[in-house]
C-alpha atoms as a PDB file:
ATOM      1  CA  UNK A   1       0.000   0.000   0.000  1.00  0.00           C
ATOM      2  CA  UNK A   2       1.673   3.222  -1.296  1.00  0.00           C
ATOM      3  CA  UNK A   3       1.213   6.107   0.670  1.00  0.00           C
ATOM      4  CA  UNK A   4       0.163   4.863   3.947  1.00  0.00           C
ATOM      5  CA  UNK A   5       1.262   4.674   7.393  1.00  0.00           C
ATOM      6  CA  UNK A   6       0.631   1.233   7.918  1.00  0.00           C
ATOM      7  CA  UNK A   7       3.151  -0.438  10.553  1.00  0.00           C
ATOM      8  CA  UNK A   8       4.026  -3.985  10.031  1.00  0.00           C
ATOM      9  CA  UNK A   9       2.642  -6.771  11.819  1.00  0.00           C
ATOM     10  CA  UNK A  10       4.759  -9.112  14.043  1.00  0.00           C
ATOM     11  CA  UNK A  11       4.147 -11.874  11.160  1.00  0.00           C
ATOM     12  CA  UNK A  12       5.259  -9.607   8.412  1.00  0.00           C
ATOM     13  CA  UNK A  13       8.429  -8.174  10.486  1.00  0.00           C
ATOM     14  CA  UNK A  14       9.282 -11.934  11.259  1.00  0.00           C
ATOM     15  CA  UNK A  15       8.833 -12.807   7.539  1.00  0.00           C
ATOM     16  CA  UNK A  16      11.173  -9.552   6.437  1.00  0.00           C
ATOM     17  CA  UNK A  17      14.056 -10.402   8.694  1.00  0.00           C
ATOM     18  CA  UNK A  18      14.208 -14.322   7.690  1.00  0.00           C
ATOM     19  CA  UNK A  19      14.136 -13.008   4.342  1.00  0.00           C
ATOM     20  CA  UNK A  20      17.348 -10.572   5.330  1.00  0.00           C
ATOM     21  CA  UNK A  21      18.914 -13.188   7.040  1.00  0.00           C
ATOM     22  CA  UNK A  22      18.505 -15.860   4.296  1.00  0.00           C
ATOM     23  CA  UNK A  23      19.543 -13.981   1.492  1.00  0.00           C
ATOM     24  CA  UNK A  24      22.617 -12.157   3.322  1.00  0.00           C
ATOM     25  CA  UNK A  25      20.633  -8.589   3.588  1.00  0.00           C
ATOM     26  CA  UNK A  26      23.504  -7.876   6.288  1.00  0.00           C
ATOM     27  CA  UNK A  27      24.014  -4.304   5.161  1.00  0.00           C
ATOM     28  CA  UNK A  28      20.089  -4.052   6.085  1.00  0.00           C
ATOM     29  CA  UNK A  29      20.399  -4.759   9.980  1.00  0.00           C
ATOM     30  CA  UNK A  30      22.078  -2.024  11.459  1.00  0.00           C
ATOM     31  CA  UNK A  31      19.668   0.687   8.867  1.00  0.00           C
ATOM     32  CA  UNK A  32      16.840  -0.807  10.739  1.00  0.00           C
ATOM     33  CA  UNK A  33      18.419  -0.385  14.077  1.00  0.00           C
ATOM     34  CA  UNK A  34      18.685  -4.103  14.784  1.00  0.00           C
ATOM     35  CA  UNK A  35      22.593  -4.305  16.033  1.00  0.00           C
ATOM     36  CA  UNK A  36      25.303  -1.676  16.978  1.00  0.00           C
ATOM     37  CA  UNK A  37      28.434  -1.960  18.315  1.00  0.00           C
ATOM     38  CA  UNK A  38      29.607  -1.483  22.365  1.00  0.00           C
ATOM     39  CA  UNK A  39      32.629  -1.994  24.088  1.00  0.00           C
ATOM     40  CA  UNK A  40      31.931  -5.655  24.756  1.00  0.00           C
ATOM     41  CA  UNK A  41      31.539  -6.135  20.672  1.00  0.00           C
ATOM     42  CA  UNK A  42      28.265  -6.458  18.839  1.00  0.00           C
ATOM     43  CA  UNK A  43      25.041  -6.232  20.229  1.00  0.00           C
ATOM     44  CA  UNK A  44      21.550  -7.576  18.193  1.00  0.00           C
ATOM     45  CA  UNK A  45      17.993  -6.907  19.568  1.00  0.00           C
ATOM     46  CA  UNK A  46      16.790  -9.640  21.346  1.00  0.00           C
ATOM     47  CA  UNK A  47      13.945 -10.510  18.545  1.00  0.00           C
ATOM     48  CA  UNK A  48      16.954 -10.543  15.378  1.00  0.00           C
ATOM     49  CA  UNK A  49      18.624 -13.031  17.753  1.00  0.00           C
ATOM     50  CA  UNK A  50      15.589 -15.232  18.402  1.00  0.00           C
ATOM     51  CA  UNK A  51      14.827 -15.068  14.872  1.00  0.00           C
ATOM     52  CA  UNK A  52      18.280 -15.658  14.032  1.00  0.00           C
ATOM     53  CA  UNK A  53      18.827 -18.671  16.238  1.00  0.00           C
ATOM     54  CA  UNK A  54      15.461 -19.978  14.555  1.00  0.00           C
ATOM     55  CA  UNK A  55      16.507 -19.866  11.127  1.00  0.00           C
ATOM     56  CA  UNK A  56      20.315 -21.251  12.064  1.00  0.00           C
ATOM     57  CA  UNK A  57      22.268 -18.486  11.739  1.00  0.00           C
ATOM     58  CA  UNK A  58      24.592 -16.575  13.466  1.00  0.00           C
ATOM     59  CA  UNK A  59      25.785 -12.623  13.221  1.00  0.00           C
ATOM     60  CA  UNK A  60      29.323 -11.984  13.425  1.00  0.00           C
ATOM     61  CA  UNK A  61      31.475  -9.123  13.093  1.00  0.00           C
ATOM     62  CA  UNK A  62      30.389  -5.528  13.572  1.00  0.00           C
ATOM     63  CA  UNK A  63      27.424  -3.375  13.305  1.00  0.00           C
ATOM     64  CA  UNK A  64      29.420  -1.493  10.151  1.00  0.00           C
ATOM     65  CA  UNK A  65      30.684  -4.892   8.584  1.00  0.00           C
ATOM     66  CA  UNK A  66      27.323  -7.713  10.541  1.00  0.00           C
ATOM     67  CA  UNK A  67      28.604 -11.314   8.733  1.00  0.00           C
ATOM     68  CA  UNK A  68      25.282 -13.352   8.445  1.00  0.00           C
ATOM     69  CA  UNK A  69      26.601 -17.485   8.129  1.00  0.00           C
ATOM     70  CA  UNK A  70      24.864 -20.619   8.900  1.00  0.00           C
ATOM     71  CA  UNK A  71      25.429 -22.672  12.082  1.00  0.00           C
END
């Protein structure tokens, strides 16, 4: 729907990052606020983690350079 305000639903924000995490959208993460980088090394948000762990994949690296790999 062009020109609305419409917010995603859980489903359809589950769907979109399994679709960034299978196809290696890694660029993607950090633009949609999902990791960063502290002092302790990279962070995700709790729900790209779950999702992550779901699909069988694993984040690596940093929140300018996230590596997306299978476990």
């Amino acid at each position: 729907m062009v020109g609305t305000n419409k917010s995603m639903t859980r489903y359809e924000r589950d769907k979109a990052l399994g679709y960034i995490l299978k196809n290696n959208k890694a660029d993607l993460l950090k633009e949609l606020g999902l990791l960063f980088d502290t002092d302790n090394g990279l962070v995700l948000s709790p729900e790209l983690a779950q999702l992550a762990n779901i699909y069988g994949y694993q984040i690596s690296g940093s929140a300018d350079n996230p590596i997306i790999s299978a476990k």
